[in-house]
Protein backbone atom coordinates (compact mmCIF):
# COMPACT_ATOMS: atom_id res chain seq x y z
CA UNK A 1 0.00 0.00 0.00
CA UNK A 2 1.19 3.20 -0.90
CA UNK A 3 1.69 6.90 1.08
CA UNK A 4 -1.49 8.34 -0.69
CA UNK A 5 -3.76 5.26 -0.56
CA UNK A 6 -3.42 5.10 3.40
CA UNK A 7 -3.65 8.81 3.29
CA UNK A 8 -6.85 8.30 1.65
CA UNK A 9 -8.46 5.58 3.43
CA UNK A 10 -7.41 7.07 6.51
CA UNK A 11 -9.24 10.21 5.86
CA UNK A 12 -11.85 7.82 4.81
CA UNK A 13 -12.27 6.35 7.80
CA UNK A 14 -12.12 9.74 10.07
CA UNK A 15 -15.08 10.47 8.33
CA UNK A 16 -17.23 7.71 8.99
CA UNK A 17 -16.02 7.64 12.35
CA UNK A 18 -16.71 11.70 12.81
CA UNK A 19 -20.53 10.79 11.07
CA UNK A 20 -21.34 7.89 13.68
CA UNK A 21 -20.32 10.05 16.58
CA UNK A 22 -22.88 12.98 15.29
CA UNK A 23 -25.58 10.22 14.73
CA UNK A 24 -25.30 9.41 18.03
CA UNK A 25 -25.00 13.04 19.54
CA UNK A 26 -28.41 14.22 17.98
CA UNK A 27 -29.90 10.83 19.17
CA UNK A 28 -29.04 11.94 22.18
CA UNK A 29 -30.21 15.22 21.95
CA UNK A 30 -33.80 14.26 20.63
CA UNK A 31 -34.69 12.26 23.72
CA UNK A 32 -36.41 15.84 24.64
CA UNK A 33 -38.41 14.66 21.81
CA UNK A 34 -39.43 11.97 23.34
CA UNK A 35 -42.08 10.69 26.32
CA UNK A 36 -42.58 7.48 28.23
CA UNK A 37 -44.99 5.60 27.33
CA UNK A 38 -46.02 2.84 29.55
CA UNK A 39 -49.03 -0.26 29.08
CA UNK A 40 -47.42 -0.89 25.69
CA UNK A 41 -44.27 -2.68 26.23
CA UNK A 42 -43.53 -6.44 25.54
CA UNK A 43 -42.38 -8.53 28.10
CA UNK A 44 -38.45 -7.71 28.46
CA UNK A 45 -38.16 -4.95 26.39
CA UNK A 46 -38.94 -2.13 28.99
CA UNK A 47 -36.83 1.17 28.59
CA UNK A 48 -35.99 1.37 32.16
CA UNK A 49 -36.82 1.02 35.96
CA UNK A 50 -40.60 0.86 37.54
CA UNK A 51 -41.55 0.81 41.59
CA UNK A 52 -40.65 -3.13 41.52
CA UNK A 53 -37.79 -3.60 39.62
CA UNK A 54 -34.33 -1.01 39.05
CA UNK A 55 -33.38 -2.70 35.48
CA UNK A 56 -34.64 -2.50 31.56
CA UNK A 57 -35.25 -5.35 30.21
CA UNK A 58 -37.09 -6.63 33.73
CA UNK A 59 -40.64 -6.28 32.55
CA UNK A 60 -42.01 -10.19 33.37
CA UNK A 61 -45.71 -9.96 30.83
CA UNK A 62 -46.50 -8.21 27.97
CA UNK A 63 -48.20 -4.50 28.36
CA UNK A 64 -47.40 -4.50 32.23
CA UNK A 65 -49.05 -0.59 33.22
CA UNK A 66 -45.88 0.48 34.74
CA UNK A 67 -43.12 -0.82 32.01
CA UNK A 68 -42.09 1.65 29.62
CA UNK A 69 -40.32 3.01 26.49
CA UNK A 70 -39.37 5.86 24.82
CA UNK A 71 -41.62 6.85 21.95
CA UNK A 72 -41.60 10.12 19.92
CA UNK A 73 -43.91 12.89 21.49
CA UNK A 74 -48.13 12.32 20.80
CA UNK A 75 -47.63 8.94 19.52
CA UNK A 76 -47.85 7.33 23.09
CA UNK A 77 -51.86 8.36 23.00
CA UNK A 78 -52.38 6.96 19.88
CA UNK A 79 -51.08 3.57 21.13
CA UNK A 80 -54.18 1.50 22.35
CA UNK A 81 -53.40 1.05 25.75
CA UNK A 82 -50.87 3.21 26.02
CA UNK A 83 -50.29 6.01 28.70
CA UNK A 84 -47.56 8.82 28.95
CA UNK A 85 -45.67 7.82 32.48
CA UNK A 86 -44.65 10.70 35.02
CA UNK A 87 -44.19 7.88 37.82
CA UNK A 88 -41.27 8.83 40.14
CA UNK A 89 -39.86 5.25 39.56
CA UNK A 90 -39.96 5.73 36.33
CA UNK A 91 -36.39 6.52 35.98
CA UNK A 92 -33.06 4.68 36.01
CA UNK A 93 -32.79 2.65 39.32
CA UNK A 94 -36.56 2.53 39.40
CA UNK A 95 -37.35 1.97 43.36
CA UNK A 96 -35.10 3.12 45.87
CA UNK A 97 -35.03 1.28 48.69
């Protein structure tokens, strides 16, 4: 391989790398897009913590009415079932104590 092909792929690469790091910055910055949703989730698939359990991925049935996720804002309501979640355990570490 010569200088100006690993020039090349090199700046190659520091692109794609710079372009997956801003994907994930404005994913990050659009969960103030967002709003839990809770009644909907499958079993396991829960966002985060509720008053019995500190974990996501802990949700034991299918539409439990504290489990939750993370959907876009006004789409929870149009989920049958579906409620927007302002439960204090609603959070990361779900019940304390």
């Amino acid at each position: 391989m010569n200088k100006s092909d690993l020039i090349i792929r090199s700046a190659f690469a520091s692109l794609v790398a710079l372009g997956l790091t801003a994907a994930g910055t404005s994913a990050l910055a659009a969960k103030g897009d967002q709003e839990k949703c809770a009644g909907v989730v499958k079993a396991g698939k829960n966002d985060c913590g509720t008053s019995y359990s500190s974990c996501a991925g802990t949700a034991k049935k299918d539409n439990d009415a504290e489990a939750w996720i993370y959907v876009p804002k006004g789409t929870c309501e149009r989920i049958a079932g579906g409620k927007i979640t302002t439960s204090p355990h609603a959070m990361p570490g779900g019940k304390k104590g």
